[in-house]
Protein backbone atom coordinates (compact mmCIF):
# COMPACT_ATOMS: atom_id res chain seq x y z
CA UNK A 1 0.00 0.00 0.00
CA UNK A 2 1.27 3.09 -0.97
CA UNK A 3 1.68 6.08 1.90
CA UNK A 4 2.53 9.42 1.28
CA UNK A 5 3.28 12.80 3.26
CA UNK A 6 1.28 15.23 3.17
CA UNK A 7 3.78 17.80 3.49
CA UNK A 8 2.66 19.76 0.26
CA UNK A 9 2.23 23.13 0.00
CA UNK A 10 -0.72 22.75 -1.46
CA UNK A 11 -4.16 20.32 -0.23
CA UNK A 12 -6.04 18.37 -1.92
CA UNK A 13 -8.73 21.28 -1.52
CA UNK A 14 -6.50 23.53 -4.33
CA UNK A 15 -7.06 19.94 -6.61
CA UNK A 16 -10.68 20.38 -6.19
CA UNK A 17 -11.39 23.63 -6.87
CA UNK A 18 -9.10 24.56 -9.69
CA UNK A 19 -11.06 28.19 -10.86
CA UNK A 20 -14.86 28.95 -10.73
CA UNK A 21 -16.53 26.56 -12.84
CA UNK A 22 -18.24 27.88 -16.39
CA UNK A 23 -21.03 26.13 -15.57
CA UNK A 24 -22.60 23.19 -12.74
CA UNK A 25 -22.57 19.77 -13.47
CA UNK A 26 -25.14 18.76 -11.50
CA UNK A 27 -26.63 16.41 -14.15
CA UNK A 28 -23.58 14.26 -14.48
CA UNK A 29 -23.43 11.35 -11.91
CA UNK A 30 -20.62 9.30 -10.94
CA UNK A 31 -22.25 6.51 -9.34
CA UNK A 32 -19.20 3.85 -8.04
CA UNK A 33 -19.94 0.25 -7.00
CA UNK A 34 -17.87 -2.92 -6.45
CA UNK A 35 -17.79 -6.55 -8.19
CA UNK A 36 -16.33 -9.43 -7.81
CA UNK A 37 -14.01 -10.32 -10.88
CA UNK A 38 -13.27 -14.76 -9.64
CA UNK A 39 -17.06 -15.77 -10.19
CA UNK A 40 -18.20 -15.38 -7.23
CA UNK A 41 -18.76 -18.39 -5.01
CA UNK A 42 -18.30 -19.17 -1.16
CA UNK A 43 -14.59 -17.08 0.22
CA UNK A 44 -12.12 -19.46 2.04
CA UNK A 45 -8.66 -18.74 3.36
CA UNK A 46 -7.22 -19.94 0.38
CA UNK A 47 -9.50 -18.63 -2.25
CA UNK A 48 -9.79 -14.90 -1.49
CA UNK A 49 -11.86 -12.96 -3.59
CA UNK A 50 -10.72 -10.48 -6.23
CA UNK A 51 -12.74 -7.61 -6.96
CA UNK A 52 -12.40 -4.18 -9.46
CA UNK A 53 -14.19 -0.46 -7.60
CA UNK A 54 -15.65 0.67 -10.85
CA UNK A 55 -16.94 3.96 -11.52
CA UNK A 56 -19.77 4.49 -13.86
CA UNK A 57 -20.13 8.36 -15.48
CA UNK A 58 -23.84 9.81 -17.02
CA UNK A 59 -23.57 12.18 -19.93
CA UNK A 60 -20.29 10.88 -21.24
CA UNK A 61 -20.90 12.56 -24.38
CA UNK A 62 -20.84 15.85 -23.22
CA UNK A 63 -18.09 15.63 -20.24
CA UNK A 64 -14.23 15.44 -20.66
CA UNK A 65 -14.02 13.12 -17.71
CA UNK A 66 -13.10 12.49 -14.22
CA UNK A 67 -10.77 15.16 -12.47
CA UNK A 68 -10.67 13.73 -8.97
CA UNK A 69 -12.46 11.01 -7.04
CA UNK A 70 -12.54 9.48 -3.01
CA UNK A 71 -14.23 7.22 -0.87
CA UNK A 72 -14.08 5.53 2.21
CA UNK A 73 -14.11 2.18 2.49
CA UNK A 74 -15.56 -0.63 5.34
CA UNK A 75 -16.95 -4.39 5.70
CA UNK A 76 -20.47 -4.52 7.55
CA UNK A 77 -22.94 -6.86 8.42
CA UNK A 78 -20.71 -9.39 9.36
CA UNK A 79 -20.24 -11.65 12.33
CA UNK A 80 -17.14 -10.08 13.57
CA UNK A 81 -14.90 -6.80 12.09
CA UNK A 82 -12.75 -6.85 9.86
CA UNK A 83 -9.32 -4.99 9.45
CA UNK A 84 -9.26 -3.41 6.04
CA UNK A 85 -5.98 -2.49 6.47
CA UNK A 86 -4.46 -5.88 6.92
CA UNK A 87 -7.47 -7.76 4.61
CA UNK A 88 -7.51 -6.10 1.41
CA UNK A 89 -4.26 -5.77 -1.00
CA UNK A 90 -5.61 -3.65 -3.94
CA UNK A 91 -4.11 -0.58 -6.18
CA UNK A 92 -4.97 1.48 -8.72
CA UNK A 93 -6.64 0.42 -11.75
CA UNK A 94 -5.19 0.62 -15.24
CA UNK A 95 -6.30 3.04 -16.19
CA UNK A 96 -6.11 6.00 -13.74
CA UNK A 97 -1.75 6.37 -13.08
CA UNK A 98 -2.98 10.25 -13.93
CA UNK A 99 -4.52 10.59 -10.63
CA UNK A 100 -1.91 8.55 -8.53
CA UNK A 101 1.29 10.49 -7.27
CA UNK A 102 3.67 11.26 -8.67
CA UNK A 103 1.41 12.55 -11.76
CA UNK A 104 -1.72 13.44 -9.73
CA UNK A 105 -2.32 14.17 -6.13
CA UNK A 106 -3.44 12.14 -3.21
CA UNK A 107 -2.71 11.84 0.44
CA UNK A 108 -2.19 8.31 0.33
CA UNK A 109 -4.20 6.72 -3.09
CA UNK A 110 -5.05 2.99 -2.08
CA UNK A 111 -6.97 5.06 1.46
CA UNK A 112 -5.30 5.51 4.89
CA UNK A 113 -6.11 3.02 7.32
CA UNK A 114 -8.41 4.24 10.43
CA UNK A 115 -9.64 1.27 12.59
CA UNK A 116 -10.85 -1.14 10.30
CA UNK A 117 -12.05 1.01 8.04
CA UNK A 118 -9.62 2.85 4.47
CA UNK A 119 -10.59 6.39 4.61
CA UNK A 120 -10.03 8.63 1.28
CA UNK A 121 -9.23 6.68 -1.33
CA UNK A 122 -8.84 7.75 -4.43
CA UNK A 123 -6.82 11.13 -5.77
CA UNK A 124 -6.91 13.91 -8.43
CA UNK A 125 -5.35 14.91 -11.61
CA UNK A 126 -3.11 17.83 -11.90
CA UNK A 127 -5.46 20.12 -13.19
CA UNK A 128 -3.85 22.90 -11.34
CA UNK A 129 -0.93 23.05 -13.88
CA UNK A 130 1.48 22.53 -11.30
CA UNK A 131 5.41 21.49 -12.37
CA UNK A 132 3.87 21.94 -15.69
CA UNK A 133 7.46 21.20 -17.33
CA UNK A 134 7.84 17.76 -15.74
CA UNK A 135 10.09 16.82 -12.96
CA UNK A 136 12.11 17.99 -11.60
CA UNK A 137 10.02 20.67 -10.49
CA UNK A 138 11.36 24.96 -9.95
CA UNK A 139 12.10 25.73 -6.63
CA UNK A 140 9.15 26.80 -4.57
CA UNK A 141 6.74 23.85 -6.11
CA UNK A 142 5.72 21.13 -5.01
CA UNK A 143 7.08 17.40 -6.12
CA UNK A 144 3.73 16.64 -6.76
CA UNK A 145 1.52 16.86 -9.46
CA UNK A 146 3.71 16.83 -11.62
CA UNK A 147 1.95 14.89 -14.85
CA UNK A 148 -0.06 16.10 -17.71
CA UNK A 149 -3.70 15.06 -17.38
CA UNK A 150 -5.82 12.64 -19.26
CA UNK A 151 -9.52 13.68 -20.19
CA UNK A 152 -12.03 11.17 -21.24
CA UNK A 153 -11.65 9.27 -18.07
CA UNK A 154 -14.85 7.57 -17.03
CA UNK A 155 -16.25 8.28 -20.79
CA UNK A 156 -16.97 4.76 -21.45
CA UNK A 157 -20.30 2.71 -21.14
CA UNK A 158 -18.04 -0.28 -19.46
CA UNK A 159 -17.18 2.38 -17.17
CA UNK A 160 -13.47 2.40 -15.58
CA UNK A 161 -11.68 0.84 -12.88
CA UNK A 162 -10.68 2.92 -9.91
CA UNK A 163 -9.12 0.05 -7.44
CA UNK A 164 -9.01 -3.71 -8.11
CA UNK A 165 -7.54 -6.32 -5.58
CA UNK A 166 -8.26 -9.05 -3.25
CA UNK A 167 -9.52 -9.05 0.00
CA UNK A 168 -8.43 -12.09 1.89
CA UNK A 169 -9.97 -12.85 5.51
CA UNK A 170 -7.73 -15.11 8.15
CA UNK A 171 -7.93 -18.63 8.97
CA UNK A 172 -9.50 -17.66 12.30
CA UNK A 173 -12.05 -15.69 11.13
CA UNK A 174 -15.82 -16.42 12.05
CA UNK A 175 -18.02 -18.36 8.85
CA UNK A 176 -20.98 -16.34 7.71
CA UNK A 177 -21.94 -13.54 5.61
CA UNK A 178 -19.78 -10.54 4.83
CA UNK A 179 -20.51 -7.23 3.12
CA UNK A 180 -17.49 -5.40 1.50
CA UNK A 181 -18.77 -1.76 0.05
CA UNK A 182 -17.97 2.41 0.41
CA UNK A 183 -19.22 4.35 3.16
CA UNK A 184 -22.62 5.21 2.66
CA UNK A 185 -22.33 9.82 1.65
CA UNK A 186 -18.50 9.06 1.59
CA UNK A 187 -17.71 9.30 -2.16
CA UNK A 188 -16.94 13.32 -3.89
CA UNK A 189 -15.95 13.38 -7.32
CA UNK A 190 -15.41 16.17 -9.75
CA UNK A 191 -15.79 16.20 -13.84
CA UNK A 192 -13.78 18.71 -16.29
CA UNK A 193 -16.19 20.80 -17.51
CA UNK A 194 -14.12 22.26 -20.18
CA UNK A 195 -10.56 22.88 -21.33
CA UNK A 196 -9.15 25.93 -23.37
CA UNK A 197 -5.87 24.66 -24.18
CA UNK A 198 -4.40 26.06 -20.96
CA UNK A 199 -6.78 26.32 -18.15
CA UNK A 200 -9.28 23.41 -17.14
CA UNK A 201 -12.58 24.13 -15.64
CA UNK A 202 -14.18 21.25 -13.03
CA UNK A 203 -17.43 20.66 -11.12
CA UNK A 204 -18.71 18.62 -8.96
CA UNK A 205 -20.58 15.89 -9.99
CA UNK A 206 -23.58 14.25 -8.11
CA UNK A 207 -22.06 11.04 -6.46
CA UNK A 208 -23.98 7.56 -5.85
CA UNK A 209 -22.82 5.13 -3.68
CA UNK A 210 -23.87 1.42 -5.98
CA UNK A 211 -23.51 -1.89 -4.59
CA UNK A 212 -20.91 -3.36 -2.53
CA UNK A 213 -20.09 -7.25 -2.79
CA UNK A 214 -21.60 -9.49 0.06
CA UNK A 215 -20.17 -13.28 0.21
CA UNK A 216 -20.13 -16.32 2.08
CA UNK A 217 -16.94 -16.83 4.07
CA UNK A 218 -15.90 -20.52 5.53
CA UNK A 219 -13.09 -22.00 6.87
CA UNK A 220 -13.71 -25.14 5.21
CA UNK A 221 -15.36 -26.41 2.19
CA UNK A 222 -15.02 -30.58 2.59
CA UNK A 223 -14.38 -32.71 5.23
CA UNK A 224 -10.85 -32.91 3.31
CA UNK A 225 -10.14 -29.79 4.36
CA UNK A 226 -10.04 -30.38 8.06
CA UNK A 227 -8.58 -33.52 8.11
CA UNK A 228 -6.30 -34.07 5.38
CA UNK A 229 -4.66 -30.63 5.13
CA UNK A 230 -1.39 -31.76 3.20
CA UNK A 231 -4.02 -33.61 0.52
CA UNK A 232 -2.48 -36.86 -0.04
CA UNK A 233 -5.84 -38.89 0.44
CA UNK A 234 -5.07 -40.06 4.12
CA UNK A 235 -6.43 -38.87 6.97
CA UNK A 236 -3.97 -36.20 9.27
CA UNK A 237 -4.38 -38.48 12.15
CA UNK A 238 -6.53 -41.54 12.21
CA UNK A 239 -7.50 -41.14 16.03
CA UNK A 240 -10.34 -38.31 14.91
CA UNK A 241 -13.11 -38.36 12.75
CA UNK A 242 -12.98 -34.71 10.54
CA UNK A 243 -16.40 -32.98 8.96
CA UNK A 244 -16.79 -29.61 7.79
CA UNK A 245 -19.79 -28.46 9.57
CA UNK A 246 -21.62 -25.24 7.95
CA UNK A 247 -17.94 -23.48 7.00
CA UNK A 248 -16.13 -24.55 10.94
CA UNK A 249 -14.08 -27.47 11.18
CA UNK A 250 -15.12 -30.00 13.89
CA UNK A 251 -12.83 -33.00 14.46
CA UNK A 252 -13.80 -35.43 17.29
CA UNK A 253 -11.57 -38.37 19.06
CA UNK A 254 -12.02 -41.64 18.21
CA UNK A 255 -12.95 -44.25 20.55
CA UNK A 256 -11.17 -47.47 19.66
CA UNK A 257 -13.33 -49.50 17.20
CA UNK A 258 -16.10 -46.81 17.10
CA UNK A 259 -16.57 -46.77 13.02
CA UNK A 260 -19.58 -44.87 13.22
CA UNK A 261 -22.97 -44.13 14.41
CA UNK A 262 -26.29 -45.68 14.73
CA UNK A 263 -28.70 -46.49 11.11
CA UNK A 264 -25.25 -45.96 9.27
CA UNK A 265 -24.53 -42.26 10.18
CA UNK A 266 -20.99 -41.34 9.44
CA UNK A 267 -19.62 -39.51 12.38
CA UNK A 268 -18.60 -41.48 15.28
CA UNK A 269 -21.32 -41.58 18.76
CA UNK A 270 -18.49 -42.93 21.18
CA UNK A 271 -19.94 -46.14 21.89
CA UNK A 272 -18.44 -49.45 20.39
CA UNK A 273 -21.52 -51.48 19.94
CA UNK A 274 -23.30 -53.58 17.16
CA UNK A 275 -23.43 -50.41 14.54
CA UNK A 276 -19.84 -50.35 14.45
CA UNK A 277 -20.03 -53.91 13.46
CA UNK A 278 -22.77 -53.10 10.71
CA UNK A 279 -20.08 -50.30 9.21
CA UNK A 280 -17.02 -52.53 9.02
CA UNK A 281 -19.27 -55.33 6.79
């Protein structure tokens, strides 16, 4: 994850507000969701998911694109918290290295970490003109922006990718449901407006907050993966019978000659009594 100062001269406020826009852009929405890019399916240990933050823009005809974007990020709904910080592994997406430092602005672009939560992620493009020669920049100005910017971002029906990663929950974590999604109000984004060939104009655009990704999360799948953890096809330890029991492993000792239960059920009752005899014929 990517951290920087913030010991610019400048805040991120001067990236927002670049000059007094020609005109609102209230009718242009930036509406940003999450999806799942493996399929989908139930989340174990060892299959994290992977996921893109995609951000969709309205009147992509008449806009030149997206100047600057940020969100907060957090998991609800689940059965215990989750550390973001330590959980997720994502970066920018291809498409966007305009609005990451050094060529754009940002605080710290993949969010800063703030209990289990990312705060502000996301950045802006150097539509202030700053450094506008390229590193390195005159005396006086900051390191950073220093990169042209790109219009057109966001102009695209198949809208564009703002972060993509995985998010990966430990071994020990609790089985059940899991909602990964931005802070509800927590997403600003601004649009340029228009462009003279020196000076670019941006607005803010109306944000929406789309869906998040929930998912199942076990620690197991199979009875395999309780009891035969280095997958060979024999049992870890023959003394204990192994099930995977709604995503939690549950492994149970063996009483000597105890094959089983009663009316052929699998898992072992304790007792060594006719049934056992039943399940070795």
């Amino acid at each position: 994850m990517q951290h920087r100062c913030a010991n610019v001269a400048m805040g991120l406020a001067a990236m927002i507000v670049l000059s007094v826009a020609s005109r609102p852009a209230a009718a242009v929405v930036l509406t940003v969701q999450i999806e799942r890019t493996d399929g989908g399916g139930v989340v174990t240990p060892d299959a994290p998911l992977t996921y893109e933050i995609k951000g969709y823009l309205t009147d992509i005809t008449t806009e030149l694109g997206l100047s600057f974007f940020l969100y907060d990020l957090e998991v609800v709904n689940s059965p215990q918290p989750v550390n973001l910080s330590t959980a997720v592994l994502h970066g920018p997406g291809p498409d966007i290295a305009s609005f990451v430092p050094d060529w754009g602005y940002a605080h710290d672009f993949n969010g800063t970490p703030s209990g289990n939560d990312l705060l502000q992620a996301g950045g802006a493009q150097n539509t202030i003109g700053n450094c506008p020669a390229g590193p390195p920049c005159p005396p006086g100005l900051p390191s950073f922006p220093s990169g042209p910017v790109v219009l057109g971002i966001g102009n695209s029906v198949d809208g564009v990718v703002l972060h993509e990663g995985s998010l990966t929950l430990p071994a020990d974590a609790a089985p059940g449901s899991y909602t990964f999604q931005l802070k509800p109000n927590s997403l600003l984004a601004n649009v340029v407006t228009a462009y003279d060939g020196v000076r670019y104009t941006v607005a803010a655009a109306s944000a929406v907050v789309g869906s998040g990704i929930t998912f199942s999360f076990a620690t197991c799948l199979t009875a395999d993966d309780c009891g035969d953890t280095d997958l060979d096809g024999i049992a870890d330890d023959n003394c204990f019978w192994y099930a995977c029991d709604t995503g939690t492993c549950d492994a149970r000792a063996r009483v000597f000659g105890d094959a089983g239960g009663a009316f052929g059920a699998c898992d072992p009752d304790t007792f060594v009594n006719i049934h056992d005899r039943n399940h070795a014929l």
